[in-house]
Each structure stands twice: as C-alpha cells, then as structure tokens.
C-alpha atoms as a PDB file:
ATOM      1  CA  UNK A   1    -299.543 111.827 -60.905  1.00  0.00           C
ATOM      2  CA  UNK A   2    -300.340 114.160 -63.903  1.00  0.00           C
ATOM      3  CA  UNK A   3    -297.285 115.175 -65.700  1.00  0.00           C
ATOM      4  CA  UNK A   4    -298.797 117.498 -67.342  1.00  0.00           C
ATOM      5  CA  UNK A   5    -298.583 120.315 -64.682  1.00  0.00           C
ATOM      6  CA  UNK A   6    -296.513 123.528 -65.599  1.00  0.00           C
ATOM      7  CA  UNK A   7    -294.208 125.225 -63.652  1.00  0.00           C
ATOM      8  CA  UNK A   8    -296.668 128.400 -63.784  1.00  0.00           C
ATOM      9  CA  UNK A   9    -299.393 126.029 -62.820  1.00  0.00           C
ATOM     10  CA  UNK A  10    -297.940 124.914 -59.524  1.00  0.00           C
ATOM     11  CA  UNK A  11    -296.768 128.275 -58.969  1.00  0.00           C
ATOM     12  CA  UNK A  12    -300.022 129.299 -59.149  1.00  0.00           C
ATOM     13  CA  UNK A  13    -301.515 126.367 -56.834  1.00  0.00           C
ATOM     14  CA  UNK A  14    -298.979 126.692 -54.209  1.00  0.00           C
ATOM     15  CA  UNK A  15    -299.596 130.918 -53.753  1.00  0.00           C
ATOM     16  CA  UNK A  16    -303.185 130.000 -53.483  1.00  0.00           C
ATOM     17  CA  UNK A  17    -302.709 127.639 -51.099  1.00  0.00           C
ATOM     18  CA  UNK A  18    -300.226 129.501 -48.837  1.00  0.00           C
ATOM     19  CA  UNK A  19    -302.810 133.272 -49.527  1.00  0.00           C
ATOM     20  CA  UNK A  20    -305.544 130.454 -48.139  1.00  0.00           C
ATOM     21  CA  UNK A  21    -303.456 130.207 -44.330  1.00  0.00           C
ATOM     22  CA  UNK A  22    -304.122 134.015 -44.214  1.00  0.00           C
ATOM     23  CA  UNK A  23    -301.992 136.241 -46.263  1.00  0.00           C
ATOM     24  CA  UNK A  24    -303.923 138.712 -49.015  1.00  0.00           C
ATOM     25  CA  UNK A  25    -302.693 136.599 -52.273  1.00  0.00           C
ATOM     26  CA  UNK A  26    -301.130 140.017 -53.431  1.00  0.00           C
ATOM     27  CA  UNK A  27    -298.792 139.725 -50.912  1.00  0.00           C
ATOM     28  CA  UNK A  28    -297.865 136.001 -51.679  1.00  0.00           C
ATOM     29  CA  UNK A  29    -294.755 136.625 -54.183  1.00  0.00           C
ATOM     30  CA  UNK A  30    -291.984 134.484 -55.027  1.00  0.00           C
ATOM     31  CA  UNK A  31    -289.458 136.874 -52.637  1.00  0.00           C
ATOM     32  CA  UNK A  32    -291.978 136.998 -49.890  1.00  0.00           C
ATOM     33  CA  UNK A  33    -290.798 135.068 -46.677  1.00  0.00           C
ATOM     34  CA  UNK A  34    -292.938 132.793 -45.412  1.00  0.00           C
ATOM     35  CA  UNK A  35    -292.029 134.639 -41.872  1.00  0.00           C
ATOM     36  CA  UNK A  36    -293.344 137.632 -43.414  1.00  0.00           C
ATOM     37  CA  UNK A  37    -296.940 135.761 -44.248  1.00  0.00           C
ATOM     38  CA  UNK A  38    -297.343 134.328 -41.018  1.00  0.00           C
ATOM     39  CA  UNK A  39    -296.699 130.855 -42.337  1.00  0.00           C
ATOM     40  CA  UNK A  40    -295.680 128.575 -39.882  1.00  0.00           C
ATOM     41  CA  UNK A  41    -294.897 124.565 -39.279  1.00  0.00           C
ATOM     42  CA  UNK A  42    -299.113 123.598 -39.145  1.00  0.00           C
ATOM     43  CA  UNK A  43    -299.335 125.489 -42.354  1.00  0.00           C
ATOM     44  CA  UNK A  44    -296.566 123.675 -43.909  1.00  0.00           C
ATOM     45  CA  UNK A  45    -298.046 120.450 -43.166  1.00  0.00           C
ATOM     46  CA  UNK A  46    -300.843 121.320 -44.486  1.00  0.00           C
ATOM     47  CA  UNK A  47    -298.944 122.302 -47.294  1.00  0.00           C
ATOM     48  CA  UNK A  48    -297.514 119.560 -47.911  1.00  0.00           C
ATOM     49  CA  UNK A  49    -300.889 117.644 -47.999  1.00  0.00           C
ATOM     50  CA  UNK A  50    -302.386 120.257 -50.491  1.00  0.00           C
ATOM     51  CA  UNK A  51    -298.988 119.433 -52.724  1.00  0.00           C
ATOM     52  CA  UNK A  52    -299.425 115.677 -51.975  1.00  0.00           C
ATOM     53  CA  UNK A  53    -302.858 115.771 -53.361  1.00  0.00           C
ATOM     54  CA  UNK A  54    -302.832 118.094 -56.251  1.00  0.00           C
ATOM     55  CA  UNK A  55    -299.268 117.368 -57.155  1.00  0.00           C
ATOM     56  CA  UNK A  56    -298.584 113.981 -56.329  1.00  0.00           C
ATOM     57  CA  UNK A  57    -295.262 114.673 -54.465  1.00  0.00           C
ATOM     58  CA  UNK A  58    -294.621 113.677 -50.792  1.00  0.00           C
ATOM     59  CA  UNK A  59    -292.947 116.549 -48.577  1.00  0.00           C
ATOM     60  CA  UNK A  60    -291.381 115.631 -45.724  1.00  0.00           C
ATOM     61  CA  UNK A  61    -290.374 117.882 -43.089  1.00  0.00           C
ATOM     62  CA  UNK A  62    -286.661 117.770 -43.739  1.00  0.00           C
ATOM     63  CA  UNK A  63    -287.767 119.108 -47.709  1.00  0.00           C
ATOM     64  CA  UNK A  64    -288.717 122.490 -46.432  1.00  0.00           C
ATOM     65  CA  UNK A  65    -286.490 122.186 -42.416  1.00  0.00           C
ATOM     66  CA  UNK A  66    -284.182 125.321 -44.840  1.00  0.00           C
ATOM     67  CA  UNK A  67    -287.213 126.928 -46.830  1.00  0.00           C
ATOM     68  CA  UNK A  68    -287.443 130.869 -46.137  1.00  0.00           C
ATOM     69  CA  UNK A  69    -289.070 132.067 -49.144  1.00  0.00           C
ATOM     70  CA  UNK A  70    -292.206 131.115 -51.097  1.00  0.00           C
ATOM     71  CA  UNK A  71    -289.847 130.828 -54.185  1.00  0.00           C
ATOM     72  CA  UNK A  72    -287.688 128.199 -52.762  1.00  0.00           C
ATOM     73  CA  UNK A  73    -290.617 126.589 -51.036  1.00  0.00           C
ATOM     74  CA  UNK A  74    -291.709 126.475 -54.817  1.00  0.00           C
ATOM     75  CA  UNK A  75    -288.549 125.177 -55.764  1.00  0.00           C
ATOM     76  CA  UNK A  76    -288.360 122.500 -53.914  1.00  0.00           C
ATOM     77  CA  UNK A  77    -291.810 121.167 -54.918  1.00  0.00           C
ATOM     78  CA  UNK A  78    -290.896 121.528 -58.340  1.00  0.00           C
ATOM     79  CA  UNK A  79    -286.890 119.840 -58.038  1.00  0.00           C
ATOM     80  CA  UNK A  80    -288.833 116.998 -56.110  1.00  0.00           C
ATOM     81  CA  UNK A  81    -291.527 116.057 -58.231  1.00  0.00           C
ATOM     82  CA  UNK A  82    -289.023 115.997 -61.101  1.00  0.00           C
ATOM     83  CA  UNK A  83    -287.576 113.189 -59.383  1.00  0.00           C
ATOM     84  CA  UNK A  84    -289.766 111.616 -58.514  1.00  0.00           C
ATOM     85  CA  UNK A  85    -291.314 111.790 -62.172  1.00  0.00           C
ATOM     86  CA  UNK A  86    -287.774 110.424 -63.215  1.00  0.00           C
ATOM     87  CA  UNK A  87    -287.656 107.615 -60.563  1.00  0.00           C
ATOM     88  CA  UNK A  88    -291.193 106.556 -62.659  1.00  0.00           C
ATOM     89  CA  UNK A  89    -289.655 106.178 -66.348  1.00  0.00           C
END
C-alpha cells in the first residue's frame, strides 16, 4: 500500500470514482448525499473495490452500513486506512 497518498489525493480519487456511477463530478461535493447522486449499495461495492485497489484498504459493508454523505464516505476511507497503516509499523 503506498503511504504516500494525501488526503486531497483520495479525495480526489474517491469523487471521481463516485461522478463515474453517474453523477456530473460538479455535483460530487463533500456535503452531497450519496441519496442525492443516485449512489446506491452496487455502487458502493464497487466502491469499495476501486478503494481496495487504488488505496489498499478493505471496506466492508458494515464501514459505510451509516455513510450519508460523500464526506463521511471519505472519512471513513481515510480513518481506516490510517489504521490499517498503523497496524503495519
């Protein structure tokens, strides 16, 4: 897993990702509900295997079961690859 990802950088990779299900990318914002985008449980999965890949972090269903935002989907990538950067020191 590359630790040398930014915070901006998977920002950046997870809007593009999520504008890719069907949204305009202008309308993918931190505040913008995944509801809102059209986003549903297929396109988390797939998510999750776009964030697996590129990221190296494993999402499991339960990681995003509360997620209404793409901000706290965000979030949650970010929290969980920190630990499980940690869990590899």
């Amino acid at each position: 897993m590359s630790e040398t990802k930014t915070r901006e950088e998977i920002t950046e990779g997870i809007c593009d990702a999520l504008a890719s299900f069907g949204p305009d990318r202008d309308q993918v914002t931190l505040d913008a509900t995944l509801a809102d985008l059209d986003i549903d449980s297929l396109d988390l999965v797939e998510l999750a295997q776009i964030v697996d890949e590129q990221y190296g972090v494993r999402l499991e269903a339960i990681d995003l079961k509360d997620v209404e935002t793409v901000g706290q989907a965000i979030d949650v990538v970010i929290a969980k690859r920190e630990r499980t950067l940690a869990g590899q020191a």
